[in-house]
PDB file of N, CA and C in Angstrom:
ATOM      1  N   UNK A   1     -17.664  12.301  -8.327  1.00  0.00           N
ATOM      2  CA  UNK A   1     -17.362  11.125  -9.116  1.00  0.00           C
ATOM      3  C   UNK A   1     -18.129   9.942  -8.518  1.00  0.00           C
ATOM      4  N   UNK A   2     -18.825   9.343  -9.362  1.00  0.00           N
ATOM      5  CA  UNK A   2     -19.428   8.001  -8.960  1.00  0.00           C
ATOM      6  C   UNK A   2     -18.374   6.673  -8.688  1.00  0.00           C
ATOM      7  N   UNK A   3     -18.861   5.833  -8.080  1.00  0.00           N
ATOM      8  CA  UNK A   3     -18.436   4.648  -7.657  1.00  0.00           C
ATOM      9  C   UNK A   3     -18.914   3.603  -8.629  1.00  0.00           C
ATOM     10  N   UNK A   4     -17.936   3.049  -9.210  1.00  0.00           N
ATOM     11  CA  UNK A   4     -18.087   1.715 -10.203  1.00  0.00           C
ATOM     12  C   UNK A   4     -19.025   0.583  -9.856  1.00  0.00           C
ATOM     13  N   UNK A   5     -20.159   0.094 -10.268  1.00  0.00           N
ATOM     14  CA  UNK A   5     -20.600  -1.049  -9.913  1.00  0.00           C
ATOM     15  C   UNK A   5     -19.567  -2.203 -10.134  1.00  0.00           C
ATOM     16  N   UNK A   6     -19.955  -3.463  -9.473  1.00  0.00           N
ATOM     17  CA  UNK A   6     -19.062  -4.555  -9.441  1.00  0.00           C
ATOM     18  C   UNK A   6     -19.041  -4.989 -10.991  1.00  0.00           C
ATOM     19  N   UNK A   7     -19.978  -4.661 -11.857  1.00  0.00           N
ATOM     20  CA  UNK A   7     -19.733  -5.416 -12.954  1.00  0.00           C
ATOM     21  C   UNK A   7     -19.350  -4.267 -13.903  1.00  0.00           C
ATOM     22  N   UNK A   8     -19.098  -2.914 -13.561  1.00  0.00           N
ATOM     23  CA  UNK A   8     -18.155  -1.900 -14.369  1.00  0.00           C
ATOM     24  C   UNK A   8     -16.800  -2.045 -13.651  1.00  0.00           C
ATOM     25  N   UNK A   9     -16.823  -2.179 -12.873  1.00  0.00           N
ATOM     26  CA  UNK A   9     -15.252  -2.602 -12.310  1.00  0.00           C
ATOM     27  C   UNK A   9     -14.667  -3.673 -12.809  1.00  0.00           C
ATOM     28  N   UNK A  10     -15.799  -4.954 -13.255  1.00  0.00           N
ATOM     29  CA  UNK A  10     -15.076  -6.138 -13.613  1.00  0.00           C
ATOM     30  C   UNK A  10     -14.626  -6.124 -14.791  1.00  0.00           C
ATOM     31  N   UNK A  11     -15.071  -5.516 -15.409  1.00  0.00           N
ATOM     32  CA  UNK A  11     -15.194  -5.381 -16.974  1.00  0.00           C
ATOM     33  C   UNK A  11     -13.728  -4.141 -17.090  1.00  0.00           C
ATOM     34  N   UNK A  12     -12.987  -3.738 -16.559  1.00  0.00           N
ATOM     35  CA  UNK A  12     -12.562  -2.797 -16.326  1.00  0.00           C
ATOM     36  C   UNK A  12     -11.246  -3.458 -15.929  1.00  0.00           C
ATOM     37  N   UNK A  13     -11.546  -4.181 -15.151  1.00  0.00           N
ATOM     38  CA  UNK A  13      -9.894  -5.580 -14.586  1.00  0.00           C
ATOM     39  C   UNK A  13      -9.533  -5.945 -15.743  1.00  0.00           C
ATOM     40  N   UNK A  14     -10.338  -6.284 -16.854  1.00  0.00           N
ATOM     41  CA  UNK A  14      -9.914  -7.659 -17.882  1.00  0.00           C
ATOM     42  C   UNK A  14      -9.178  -7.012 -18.543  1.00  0.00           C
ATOM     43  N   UNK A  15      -9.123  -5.015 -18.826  1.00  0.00           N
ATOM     44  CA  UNK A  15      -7.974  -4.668 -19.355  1.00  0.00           C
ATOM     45  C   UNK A  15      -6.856  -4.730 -18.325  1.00  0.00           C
ATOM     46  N   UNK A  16      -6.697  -4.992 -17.150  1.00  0.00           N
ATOM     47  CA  UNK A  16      -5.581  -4.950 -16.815  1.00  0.00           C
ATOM     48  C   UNK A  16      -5.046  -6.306 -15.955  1.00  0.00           C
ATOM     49  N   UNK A  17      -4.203  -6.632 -16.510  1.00  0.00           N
ATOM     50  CA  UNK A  17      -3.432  -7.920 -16.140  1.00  0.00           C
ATOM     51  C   UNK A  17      -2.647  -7.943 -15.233  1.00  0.00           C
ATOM     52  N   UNK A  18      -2.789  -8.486 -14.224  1.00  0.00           N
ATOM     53  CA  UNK A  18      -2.306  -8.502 -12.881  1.00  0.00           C
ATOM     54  C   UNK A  18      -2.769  -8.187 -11.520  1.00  0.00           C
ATOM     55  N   UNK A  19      -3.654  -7.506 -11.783  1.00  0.00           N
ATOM     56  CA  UNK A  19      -4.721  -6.350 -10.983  1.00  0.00           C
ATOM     57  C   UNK A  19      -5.863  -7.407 -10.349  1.00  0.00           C
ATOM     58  N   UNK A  20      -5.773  -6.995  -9.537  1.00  0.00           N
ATOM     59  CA  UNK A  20      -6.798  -8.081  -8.683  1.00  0.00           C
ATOM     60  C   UNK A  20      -7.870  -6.484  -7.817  1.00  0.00           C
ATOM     61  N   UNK A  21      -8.992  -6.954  -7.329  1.00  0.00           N
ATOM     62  CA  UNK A  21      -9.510  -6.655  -6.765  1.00  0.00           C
ATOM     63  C   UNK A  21      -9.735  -7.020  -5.500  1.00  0.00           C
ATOM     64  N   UNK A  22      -8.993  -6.456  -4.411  1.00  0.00           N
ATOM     65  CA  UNK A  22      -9.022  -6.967  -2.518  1.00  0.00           C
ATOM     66  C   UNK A  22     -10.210  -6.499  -1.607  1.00  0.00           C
ATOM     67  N   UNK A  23     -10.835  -7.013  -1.087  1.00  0.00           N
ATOM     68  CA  UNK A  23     -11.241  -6.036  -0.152  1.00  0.00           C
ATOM     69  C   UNK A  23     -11.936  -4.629  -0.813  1.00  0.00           C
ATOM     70  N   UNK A  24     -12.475  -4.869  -1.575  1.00  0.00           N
ATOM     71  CA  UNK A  24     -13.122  -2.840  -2.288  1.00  0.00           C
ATOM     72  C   UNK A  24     -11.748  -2.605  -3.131  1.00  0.00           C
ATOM     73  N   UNK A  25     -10.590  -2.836  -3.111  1.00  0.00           N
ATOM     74  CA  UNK A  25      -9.382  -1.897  -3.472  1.00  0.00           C
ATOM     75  C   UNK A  25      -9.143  -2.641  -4.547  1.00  0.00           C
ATOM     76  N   UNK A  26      -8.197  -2.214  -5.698  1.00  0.00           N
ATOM     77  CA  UNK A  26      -7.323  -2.558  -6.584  1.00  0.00           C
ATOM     78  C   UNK A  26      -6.181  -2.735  -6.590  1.00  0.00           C
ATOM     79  N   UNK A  27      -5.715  -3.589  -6.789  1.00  0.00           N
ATOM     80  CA  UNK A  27      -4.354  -3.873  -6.156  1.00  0.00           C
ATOM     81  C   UNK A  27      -3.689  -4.381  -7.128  1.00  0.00           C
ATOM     82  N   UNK A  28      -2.341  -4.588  -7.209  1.00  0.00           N
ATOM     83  CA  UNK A  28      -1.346  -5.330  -7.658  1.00  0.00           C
ATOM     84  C   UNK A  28       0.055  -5.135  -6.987  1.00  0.00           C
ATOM     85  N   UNK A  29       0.843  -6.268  -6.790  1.00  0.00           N
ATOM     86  CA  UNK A  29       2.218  -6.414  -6.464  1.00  0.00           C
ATOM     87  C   UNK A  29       3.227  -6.301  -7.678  1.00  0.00           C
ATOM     88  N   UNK A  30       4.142  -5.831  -8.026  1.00  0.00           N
ATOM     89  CA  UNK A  30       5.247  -5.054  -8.469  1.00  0.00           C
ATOM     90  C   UNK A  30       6.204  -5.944  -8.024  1.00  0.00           C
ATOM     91  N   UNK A  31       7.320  -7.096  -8.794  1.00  0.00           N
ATOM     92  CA  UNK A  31       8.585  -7.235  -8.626  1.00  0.00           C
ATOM     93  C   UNK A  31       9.550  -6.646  -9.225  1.00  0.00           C
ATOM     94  N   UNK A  32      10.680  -6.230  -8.522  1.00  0.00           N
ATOM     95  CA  UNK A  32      11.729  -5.642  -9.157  1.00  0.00           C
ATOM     96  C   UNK A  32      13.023  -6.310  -8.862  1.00  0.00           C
ATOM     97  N   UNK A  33      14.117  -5.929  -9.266  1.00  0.00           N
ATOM     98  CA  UNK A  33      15.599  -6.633  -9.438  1.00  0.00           C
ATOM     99  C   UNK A  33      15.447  -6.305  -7.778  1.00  0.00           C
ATOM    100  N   UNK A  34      15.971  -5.402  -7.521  1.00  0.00           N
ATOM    101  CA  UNK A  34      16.463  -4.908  -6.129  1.00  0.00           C
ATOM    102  C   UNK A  34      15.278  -3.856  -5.823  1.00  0.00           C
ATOM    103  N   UNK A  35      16.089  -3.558  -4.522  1.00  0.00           N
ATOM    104  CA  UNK A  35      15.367  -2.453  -3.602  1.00  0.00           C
ATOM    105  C   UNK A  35      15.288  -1.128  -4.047  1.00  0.00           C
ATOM    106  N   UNK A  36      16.336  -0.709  -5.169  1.00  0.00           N
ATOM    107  CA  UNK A  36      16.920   0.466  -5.873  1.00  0.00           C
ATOM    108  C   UNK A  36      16.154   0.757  -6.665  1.00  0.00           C
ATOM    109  N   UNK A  37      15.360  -0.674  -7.216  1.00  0.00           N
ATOM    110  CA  UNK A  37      14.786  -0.503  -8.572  1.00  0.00           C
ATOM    111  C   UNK A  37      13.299   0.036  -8.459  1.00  0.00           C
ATOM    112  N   UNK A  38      12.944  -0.758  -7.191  1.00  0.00           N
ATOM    113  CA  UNK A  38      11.859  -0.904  -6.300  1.00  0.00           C
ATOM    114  C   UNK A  38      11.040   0.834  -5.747  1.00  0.00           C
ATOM    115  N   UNK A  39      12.116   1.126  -5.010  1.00  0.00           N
ATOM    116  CA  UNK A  39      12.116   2.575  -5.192  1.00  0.00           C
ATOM    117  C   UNK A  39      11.882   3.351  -5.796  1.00  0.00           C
ATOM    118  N   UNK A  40      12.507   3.168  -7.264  1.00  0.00           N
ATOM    119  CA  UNK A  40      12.763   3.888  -8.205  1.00  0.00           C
ATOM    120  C   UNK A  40      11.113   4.216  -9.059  1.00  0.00           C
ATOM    121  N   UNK A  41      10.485   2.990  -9.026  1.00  0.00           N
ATOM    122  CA  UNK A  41       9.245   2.844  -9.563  1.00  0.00           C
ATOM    123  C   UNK A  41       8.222   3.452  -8.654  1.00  0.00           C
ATOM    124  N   UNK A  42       8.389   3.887  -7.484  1.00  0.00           N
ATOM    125  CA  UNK A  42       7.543   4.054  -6.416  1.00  0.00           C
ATOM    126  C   UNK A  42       7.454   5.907  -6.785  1.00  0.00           C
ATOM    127  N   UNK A  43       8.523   6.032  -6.813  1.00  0.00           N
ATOM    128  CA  UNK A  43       8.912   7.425  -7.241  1.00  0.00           C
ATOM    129  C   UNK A  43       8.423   7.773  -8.658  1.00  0.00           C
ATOM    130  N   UNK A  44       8.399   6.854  -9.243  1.00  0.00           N
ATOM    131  CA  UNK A  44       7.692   7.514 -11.090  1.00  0.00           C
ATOM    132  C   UNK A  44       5.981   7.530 -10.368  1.00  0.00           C
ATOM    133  N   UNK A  45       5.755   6.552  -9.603  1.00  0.00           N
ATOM    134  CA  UNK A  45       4.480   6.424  -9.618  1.00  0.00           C
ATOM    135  C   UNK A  45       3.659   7.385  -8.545  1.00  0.00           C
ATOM    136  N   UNK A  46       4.633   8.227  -8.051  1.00  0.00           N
ATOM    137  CA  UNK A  46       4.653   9.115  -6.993  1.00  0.00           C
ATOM    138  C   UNK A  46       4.148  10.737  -7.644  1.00  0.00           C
ATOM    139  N   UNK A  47       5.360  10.582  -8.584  1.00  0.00           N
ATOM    140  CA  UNK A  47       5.291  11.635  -9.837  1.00  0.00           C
ATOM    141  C   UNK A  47       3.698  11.965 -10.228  1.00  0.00           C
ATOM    142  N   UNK A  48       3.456  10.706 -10.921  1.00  0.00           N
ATOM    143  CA  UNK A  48       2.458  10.395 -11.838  1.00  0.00           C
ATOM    144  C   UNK A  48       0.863  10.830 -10.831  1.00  0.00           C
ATOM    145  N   UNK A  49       0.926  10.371  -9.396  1.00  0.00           N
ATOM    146  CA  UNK A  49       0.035  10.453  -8.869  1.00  0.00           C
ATOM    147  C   UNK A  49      -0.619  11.813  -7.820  1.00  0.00           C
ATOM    148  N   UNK A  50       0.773  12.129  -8.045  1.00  0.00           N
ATOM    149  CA  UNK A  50       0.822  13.802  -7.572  1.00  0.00           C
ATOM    150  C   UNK A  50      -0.036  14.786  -9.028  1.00  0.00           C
ATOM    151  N   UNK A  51       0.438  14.151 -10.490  1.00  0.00           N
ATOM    152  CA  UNK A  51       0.056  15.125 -11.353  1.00  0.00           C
ATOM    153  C   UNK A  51      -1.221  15.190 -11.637  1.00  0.00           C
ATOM    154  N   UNK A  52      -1.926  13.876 -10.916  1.00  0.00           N
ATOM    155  CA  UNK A  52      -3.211  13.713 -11.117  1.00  0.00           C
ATOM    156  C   UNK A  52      -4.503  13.922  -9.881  1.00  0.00           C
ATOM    157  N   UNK A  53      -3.535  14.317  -8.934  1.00  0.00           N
ATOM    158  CA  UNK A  53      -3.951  14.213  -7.338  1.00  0.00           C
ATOM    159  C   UNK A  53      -4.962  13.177  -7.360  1.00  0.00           C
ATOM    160  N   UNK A  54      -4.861  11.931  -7.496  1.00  0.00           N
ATOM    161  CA  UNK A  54      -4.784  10.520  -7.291  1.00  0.00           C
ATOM    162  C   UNK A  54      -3.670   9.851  -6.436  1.00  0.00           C
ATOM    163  N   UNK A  55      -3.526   9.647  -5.008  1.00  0.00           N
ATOM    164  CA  UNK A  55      -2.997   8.968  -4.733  1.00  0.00           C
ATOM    165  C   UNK A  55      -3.000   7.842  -3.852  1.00  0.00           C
ATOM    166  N   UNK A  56      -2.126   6.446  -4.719  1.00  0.00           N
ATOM    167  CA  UNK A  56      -2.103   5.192  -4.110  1.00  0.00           C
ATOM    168  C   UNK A  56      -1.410   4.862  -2.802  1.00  0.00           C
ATOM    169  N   UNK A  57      -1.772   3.479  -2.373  1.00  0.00           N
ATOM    170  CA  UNK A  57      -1.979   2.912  -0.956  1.00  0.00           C
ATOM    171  C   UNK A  57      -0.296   2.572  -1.469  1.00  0.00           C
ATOM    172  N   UNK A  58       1.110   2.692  -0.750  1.00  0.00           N
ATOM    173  CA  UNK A  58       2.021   1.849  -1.538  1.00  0.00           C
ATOM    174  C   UNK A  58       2.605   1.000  -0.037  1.00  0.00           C
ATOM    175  N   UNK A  59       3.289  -0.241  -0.531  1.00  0.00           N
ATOM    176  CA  UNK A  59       3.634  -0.918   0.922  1.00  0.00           C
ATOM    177  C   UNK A  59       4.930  -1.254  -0.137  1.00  0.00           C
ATOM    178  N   UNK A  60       6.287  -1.234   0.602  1.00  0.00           N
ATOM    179  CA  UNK A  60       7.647  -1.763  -0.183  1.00  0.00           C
ATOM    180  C   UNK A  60       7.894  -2.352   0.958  1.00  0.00           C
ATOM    181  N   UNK A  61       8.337  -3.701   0.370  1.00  0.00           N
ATOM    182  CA  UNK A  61       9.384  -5.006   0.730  1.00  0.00           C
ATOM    183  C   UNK A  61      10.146  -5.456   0.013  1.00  0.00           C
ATOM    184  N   UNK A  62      11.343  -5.089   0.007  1.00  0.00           N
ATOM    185  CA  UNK A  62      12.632  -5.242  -0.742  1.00  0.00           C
ATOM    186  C   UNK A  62      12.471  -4.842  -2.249  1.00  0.00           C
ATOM    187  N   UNK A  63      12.015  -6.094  -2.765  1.00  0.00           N
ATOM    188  CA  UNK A  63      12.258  -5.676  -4.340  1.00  0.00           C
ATOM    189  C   UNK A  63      10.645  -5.693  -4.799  1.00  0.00           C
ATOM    190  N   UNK A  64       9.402  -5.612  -4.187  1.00  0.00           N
ATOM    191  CA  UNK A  64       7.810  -5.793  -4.326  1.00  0.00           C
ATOM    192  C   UNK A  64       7.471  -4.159  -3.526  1.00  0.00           C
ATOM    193  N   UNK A  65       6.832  -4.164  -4.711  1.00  0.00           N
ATOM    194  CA  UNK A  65       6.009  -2.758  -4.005  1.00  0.00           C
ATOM    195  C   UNK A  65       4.395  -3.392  -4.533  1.00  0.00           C
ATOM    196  N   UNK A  66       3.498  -3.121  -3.625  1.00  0.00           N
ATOM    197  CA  UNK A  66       2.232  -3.351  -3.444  1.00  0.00           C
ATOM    198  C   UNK A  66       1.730  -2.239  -4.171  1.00  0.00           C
ATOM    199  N   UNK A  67       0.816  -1.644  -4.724  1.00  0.00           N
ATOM    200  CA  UNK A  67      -0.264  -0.883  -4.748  1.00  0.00           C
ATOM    201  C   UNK A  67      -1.473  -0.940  -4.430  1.00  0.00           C
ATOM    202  N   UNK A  68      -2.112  -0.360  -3.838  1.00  0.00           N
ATOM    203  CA  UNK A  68      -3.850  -0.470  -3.773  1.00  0.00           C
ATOM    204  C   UNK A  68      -4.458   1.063  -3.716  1.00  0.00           C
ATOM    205  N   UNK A  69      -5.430   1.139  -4.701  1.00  0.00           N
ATOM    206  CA  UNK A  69      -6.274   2.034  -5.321  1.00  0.00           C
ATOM    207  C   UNK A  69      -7.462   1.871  -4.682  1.00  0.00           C
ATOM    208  N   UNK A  70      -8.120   3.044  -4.437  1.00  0.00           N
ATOM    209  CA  UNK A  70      -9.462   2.567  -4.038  1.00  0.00           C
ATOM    210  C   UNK A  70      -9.782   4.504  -4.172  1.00  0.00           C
ATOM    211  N   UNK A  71     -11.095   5.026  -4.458  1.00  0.00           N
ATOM    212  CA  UNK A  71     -11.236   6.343  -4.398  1.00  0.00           C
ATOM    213  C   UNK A  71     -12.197   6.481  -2.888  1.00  0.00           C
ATOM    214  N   UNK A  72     -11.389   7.042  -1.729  1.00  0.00           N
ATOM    215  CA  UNK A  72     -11.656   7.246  -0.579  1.00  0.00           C
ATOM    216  C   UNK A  72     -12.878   8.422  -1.018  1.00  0.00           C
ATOM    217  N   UNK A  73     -12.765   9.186  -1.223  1.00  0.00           N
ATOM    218  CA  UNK A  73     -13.853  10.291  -1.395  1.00  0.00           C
ATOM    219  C   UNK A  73     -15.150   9.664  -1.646  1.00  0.00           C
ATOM    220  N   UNK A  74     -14.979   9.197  -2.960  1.00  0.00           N
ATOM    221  CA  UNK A  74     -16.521   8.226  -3.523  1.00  0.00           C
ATOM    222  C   UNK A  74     -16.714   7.165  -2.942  1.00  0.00           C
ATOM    223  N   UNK A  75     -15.904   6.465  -2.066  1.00  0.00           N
ATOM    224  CA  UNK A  75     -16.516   5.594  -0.572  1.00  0.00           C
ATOM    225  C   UNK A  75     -16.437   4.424  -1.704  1.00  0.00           C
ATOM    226  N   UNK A  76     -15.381   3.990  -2.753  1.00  0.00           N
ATOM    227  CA  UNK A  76     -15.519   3.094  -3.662  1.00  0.00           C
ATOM    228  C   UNK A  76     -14.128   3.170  -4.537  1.00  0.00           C
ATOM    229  N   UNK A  77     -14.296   2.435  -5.957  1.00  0.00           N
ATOM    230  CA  UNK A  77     -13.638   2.338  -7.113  1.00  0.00           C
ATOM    231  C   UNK A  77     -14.389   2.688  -8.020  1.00  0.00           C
ATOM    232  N   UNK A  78     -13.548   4.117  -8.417  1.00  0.00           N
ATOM    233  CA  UNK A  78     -13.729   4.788  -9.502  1.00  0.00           C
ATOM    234  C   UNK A  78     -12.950   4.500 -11.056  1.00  0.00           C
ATOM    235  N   UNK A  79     -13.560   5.460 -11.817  1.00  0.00           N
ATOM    236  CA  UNK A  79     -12.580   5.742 -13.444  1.00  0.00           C
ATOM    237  C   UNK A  79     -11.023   5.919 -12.927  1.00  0.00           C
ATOM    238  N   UNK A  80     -11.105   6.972 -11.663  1.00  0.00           N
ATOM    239  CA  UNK A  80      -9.927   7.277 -11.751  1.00  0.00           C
ATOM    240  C   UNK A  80      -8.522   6.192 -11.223  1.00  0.00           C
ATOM    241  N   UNK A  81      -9.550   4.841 -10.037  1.00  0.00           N
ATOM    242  CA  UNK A  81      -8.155   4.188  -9.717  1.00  0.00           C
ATOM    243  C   UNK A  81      -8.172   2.994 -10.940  1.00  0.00           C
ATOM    244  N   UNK A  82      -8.738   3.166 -12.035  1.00  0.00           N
ATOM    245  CA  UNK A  82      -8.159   2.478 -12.888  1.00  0.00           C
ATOM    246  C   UNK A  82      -7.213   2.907 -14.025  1.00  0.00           C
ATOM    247  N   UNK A  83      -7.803   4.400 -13.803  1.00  0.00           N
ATOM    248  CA  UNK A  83      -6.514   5.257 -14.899  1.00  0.00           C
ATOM    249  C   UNK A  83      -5.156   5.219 -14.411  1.00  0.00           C
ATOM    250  N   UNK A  84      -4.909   5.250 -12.991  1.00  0.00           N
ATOM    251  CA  UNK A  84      -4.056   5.605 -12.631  1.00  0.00           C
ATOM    252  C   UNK A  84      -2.854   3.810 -12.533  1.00  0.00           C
ATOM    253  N   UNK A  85      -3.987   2.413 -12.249  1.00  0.00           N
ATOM    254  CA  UNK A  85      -3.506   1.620 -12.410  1.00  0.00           C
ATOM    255  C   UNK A  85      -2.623   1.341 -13.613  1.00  0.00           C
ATOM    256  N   UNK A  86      -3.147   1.713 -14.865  1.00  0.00           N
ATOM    257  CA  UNK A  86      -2.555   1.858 -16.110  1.00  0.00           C
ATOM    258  C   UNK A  86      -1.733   2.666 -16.450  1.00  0.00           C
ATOM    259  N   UNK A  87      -1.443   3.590 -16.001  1.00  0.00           N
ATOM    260  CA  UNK A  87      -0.632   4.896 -15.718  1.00  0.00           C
ATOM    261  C   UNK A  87       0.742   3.707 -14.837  1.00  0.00           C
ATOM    262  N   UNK A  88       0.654   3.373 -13.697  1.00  0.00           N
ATOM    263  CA  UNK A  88       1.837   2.353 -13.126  1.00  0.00           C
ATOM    264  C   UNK A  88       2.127   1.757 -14.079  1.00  0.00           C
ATOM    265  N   UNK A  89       1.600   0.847 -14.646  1.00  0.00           N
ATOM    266  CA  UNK A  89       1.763   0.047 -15.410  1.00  0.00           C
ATOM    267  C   UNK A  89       2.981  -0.065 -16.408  1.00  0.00           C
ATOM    268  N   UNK A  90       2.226   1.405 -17.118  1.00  0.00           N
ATOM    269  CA  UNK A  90       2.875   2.002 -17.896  1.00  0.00           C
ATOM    270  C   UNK A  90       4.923   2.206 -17.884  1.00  0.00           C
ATOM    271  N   UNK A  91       4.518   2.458 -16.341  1.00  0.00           N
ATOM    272  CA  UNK A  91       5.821   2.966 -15.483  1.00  0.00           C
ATOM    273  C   UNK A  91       6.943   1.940 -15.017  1.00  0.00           C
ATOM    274  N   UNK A  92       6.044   0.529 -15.624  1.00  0.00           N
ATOM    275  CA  UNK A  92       7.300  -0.538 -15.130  1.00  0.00           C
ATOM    276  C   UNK A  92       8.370  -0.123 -16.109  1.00  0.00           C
TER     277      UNK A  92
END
């Protein structure tokens, strides 16, 4: 799998709202009611990323779960950590 140039990646953010690009990675922060809920989403997105063997960077603090995507293999950002961003998404 190839690695996204900066301006296929950018073009690629504007479908998704919230999503920032850090450091090489894709990221977005996740608020939830509580810690329960917080969890709960970590686990769909756990699901989701197992079925695709895609899996995200996750950091939980209370009711915020972090994500960051980045495709370690292709030494970049691929198709796939944006499918999978939308795939979370999906999962709020």
């Amino acid at each position: 799998m190839h690695t996204l140039s900066k301006e296929e990646a950018a073009s690629r953010l504007s479908a998704l709202p919230g999503w920032q690009i850090e450091a090489g990675e894709l990221t977005r922060t996740f608020k939830f009611k509580d810690f329960i809920a917080a969890l709960a989403f970590v686990n769909r997105v756990g699901d989701q990323a197992e079925n695709v063997g895609h899996h995200p960077d996750i950091d939980i603090r209370y009711n915020r779960v972090r994500l960051g995507l980045v495709t370690h293999d292709a030494g970049g950002l691929t198709t796939k950590d944006f499918e999978l961003a939308a795939a979370a998404d999906r999962l709020v």
